[in-house]
C-alpha atoms as a PDB file:
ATOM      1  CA  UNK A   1       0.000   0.000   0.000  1.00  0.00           C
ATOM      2  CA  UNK A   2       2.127   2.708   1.719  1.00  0.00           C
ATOM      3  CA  UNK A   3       5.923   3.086   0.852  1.00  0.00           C
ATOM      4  CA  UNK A   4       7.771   2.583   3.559  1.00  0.00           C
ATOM      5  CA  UNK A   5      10.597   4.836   3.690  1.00  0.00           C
ATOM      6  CA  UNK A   6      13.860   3.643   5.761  1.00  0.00           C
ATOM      7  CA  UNK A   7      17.109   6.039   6.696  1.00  0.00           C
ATOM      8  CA  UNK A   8      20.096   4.688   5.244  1.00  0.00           C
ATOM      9  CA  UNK A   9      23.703   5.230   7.290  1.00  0.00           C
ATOM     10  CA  UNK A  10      25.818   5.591   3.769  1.00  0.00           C
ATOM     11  CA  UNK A  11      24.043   8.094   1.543  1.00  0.00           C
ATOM     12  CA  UNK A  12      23.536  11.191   0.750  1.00  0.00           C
ATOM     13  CA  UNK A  13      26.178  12.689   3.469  1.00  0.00           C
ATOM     14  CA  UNK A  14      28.966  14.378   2.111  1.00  0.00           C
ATOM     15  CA  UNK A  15      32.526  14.478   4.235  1.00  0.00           C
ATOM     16  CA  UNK A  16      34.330  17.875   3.814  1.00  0.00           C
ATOM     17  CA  UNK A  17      37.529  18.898   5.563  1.00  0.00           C
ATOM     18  CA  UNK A  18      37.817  20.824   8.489  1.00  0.00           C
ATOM     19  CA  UNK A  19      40.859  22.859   8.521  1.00  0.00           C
ATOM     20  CA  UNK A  20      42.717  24.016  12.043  1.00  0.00           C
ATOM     21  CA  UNK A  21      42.869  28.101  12.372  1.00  0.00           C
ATOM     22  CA  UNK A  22      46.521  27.739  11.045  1.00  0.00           C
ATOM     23  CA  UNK A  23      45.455  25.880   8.423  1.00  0.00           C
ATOM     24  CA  UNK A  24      48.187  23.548   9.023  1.00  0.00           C
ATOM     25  CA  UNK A  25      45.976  20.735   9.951  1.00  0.00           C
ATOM     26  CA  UNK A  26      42.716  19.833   7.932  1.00  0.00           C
ATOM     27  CA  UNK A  27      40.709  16.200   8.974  1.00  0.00           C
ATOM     28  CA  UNK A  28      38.176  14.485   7.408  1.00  0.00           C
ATOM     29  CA  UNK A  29      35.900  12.599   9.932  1.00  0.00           C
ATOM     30  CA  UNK A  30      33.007   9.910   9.768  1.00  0.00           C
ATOM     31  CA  UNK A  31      29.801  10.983  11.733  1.00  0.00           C
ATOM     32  CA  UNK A  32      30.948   9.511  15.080  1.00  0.00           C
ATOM     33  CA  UNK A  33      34.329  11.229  14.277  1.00  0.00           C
ATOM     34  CA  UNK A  34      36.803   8.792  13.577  1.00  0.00           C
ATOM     35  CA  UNK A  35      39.014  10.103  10.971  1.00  0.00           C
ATOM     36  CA  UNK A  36      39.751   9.125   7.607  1.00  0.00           C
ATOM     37  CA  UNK A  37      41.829  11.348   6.251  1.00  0.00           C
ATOM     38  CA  UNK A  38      44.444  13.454   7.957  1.00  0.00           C
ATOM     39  CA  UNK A  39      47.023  16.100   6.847  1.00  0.00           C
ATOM     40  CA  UNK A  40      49.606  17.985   9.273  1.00  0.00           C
ATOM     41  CA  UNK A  41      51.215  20.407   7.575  1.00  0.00           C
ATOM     42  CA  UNK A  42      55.437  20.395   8.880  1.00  0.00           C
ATOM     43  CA  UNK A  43      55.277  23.172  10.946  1.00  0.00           C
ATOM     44  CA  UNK A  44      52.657  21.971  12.927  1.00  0.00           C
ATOM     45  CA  UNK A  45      55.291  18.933  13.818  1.00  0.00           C
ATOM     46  CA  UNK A  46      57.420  20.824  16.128  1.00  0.00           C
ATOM     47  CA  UNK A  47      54.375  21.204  18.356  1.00  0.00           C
ATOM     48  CA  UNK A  48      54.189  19.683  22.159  1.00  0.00           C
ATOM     49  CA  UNK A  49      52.707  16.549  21.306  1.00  0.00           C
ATOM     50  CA  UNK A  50      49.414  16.862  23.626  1.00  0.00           C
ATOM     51  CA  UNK A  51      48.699  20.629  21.881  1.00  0.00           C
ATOM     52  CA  UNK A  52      48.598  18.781  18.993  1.00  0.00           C
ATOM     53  CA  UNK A  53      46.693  15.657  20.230  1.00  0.00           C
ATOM     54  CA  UNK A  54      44.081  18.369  21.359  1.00  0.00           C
ATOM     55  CA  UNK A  55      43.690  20.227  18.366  1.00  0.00           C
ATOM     56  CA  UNK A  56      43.424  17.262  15.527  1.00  0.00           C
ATOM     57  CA  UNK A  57      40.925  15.569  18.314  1.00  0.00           C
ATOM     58  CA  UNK A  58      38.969  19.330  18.476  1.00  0.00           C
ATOM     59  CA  UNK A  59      38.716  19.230  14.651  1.00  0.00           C
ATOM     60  CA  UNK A  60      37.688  15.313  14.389  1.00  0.00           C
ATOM     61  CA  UNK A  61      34.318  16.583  16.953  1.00  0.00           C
ATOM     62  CA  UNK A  62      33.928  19.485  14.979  1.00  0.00           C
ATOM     63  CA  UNK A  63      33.528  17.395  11.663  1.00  0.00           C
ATOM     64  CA  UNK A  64      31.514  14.522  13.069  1.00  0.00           C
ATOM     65  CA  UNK A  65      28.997  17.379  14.802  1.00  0.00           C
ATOM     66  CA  UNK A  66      29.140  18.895  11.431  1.00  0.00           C
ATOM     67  CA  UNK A  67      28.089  15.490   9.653  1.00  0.00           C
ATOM     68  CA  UNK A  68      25.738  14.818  12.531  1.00  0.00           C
ATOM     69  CA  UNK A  69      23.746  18.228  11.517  1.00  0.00           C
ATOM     70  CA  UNK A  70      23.919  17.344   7.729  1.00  0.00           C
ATOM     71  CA  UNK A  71      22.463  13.828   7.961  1.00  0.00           C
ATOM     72  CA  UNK A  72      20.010  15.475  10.395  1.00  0.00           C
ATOM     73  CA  UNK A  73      18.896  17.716   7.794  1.00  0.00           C
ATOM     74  CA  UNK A  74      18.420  15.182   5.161  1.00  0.00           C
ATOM     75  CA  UNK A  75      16.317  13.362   7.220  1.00  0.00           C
ATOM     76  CA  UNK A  76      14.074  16.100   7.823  1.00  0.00           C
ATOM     77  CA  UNK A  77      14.553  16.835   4.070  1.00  0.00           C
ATOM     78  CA  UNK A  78      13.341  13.587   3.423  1.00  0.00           C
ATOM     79  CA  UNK A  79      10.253  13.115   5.524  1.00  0.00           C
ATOM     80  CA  UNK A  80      11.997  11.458   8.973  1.00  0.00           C
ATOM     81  CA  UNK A  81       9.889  12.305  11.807  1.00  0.00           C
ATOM     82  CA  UNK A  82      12.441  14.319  14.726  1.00  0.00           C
ATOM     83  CA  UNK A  83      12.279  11.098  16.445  1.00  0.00           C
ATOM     84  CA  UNK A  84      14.421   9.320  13.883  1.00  0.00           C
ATOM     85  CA  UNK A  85      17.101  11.727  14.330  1.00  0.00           C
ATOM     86  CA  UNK A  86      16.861  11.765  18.075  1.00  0.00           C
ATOM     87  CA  UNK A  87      16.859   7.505  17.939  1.00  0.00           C
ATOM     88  CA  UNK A  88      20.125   7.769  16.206  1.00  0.00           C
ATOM     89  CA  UNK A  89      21.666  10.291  18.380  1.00  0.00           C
ATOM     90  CA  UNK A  90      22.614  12.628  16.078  1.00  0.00           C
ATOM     91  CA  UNK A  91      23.840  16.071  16.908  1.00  0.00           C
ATOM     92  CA  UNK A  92      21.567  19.277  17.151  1.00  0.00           C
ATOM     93  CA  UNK A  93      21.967  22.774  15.502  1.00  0.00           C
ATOM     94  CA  UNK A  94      22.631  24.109  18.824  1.00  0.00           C
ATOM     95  CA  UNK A  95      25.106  21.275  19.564  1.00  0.00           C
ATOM     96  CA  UNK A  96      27.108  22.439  16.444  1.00  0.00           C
ATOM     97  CA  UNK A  97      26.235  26.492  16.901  1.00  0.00           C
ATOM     98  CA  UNK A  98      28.366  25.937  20.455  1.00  0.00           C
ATOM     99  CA  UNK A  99      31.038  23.956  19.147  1.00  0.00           C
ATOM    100  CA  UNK A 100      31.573  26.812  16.293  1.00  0.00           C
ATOM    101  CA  UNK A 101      31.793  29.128  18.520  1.00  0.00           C
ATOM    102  CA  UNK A 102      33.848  27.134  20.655  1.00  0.00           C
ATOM    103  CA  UNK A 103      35.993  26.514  18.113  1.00  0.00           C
ATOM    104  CA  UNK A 104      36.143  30.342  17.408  1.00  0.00           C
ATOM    105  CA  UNK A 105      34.046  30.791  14.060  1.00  0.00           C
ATOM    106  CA  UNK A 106      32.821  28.965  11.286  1.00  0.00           C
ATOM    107  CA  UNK A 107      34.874  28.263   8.554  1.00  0.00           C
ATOM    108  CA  UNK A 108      32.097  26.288   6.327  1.00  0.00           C
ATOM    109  CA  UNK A 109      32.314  29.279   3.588  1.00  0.00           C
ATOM    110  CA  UNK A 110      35.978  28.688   2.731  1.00  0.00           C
ATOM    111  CA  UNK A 111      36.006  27.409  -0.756  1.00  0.00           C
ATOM    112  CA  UNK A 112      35.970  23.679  -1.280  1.00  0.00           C
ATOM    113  CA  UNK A 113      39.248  24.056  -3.077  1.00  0.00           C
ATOM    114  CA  UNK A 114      41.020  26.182  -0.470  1.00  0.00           C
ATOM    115  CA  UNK A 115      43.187  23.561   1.037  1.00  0.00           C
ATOM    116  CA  UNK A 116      43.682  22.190  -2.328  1.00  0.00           C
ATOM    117  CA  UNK A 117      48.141  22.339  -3.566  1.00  0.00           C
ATOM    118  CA  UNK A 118      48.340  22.785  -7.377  1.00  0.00           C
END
């Protein structure tokens, strides 16, 4: 009768990189964070070891709250009650307003190309 619509984990998501304030360090994270890509740029290397711990673990929350708020979106986009979202404990927009902020500004409007050598 009825189609019965059913979210799926690997679609329509998109990973982009988040890039440290330096722009030294740029990660790309899965929704619960776990990066799969990382690049340190050389000057970043001479870094205490725990500063730099810190700030590739910062960016790795900041993507998967990022990804979180995306896939909550297309949910919503797609006709998923709030409850679906909530049942797979994905991040809010306030969740990832505060960690923006935290992380002292958003830098979603770079160009996708920015980080990009030629």
């Amino acid at each position: 009768m009825g189609e019965h619509l059913t979210p799926r984990e690997d679609q329509p998501v998109v990973a982009r990189p988040v890039v440290s304030r330096t722009s030294d360090i740029s990660v790309i994270t899965t929704e619960r964070g776990l990066p799969t890509q990382l690049k340190i740029g050389a000057s970043e290397m001479s870094r205490a070891p725990e500063d730099l711990a810190q700030e590739i673990l910062s960016l790795c929350q900041l993507s998967a709250l990022r990804l979180q708020v995306a896939r909550r979106r297309d949910l919503v986009k797609r006709g998923f009650s709030p409850a679906v979202a909530r049942g797979l404990n994905l991040a809010t927009e306030e969740d990832l307003a505060k960690a923006e902020e935290a992380a002292g500004g958003d830098d979603e409007e770079l160009p996708e190309t920015w980080m990009t050598s030629r």
